[in-house]
Protein backbone atom coordinates (compact mmCIF):
# COMPACT_ATOMS: atom_id res chain seq x y z
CA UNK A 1 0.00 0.00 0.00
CA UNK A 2 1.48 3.42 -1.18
CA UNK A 3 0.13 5.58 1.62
CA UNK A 4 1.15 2.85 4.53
CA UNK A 5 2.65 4.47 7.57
CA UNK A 6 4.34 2.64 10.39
CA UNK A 7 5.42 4.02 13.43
CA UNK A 8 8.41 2.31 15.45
CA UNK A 9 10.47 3.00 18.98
CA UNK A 10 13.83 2.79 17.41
CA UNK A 11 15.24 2.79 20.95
CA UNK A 12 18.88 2.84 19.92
CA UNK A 13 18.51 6.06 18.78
CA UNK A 14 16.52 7.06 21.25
CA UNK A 15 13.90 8.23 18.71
CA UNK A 16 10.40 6.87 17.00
CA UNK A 17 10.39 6.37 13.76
CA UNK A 18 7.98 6.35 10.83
CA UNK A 19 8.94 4.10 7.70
CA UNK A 20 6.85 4.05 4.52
CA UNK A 21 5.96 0.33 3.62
CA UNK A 22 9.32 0.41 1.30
CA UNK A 23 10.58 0.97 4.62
CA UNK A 24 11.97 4.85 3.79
CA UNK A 25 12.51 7.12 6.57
CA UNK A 26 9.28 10.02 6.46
CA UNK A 27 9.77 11.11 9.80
CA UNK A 28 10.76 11.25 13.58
CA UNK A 29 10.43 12.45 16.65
CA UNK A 30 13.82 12.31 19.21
CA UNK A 31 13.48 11.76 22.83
CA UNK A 32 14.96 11.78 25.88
CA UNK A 33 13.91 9.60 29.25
CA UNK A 34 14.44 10.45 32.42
CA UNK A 35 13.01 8.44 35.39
CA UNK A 36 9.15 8.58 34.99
CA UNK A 37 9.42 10.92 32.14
CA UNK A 38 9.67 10.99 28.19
CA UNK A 39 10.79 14.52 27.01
CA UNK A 40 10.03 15.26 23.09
CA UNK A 41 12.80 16.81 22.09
CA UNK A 42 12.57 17.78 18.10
CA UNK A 43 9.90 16.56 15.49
CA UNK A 44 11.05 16.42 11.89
CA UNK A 45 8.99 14.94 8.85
CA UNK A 46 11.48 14.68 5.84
CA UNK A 47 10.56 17.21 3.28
CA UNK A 48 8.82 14.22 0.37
CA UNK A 49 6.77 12.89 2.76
CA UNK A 50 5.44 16.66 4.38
CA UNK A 51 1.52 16.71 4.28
CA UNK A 52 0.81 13.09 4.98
CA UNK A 53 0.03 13.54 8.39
CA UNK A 54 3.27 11.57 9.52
CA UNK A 55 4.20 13.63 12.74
CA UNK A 56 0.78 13.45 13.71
CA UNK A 57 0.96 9.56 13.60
CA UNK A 58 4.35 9.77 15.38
CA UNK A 59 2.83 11.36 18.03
CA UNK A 60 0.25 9.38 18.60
CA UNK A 61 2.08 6.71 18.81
CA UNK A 62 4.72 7.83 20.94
CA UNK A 63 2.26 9.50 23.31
CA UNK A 64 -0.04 6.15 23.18
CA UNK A 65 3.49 4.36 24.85
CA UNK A 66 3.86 7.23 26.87
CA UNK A 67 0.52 6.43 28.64
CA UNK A 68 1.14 2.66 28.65
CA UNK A 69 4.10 2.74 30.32
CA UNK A 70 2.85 4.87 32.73
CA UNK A 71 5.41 7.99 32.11
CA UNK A 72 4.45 11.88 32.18
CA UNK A 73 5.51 13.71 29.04
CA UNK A 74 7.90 16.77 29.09
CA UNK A 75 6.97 18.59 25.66
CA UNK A 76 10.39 20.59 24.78
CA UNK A 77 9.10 20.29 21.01
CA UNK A 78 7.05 23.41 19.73
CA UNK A 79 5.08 20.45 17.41
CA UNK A 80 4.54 18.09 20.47
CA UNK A 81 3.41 21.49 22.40
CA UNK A 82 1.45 22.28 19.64
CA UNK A 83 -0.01 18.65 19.12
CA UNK A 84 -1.16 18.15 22.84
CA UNK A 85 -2.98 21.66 22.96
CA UNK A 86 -4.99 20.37 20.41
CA UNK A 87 -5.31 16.80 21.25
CA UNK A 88 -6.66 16.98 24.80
CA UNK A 89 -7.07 13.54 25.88
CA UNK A 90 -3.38 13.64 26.30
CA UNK A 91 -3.46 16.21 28.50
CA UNK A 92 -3.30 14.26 31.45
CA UNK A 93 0.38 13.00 30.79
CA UNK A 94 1.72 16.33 30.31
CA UNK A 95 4.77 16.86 33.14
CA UNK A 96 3.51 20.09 35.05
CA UNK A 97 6.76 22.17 36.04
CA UNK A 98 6.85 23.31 40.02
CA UNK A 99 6.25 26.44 40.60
């Protein structure tokens, strides 16, 4: 299927992945963990594959694995800031600073 999108914890790289079904690179999302937290750290969707909605299936994914592995999510990303603003039912994993 042309249009087939799968998303992937490369964990060696510390990043998820998205791979057409040729298994090209469209997109990632790098990350950092801490204890307890994920922090998104930059978002990039390679220029071909812009428009497909790739980052928004990287972040669902990652944020899906976020919530099943019970970690809070530091958004450091302006997409991933952007993202869970308008996807709400991920609100409850953001990481709150202290005040």
């Amino acid at each position: 299927m042309k249009n087939e999108i799968s998303v992937v914890d490369a964990k060696e790289r510390n990043r998820y992945e998205a791979v057409d079904s040729d298994g090209n690179l469209m997109g990632f999302v790098d990350y950092k963990l801490h204890p307890g937290v994920i922090t998104f750290l930059h978002a990039e969707t390679l220029p071909a594959f812009r428009g497909r909605g790739v980052a928004g299936r990287i972040a669902t994914k990652s944020l899906d694995d976020a919530r099943a592995l019970g970690l809070r999510v530091k958004p450091a990303c302006p997409f991933y800031q952007d993202y869970l603003a308008e996807h709400t039912e991920y609100a409850d994993l953001v990481k709150r600073e202290a005040p």
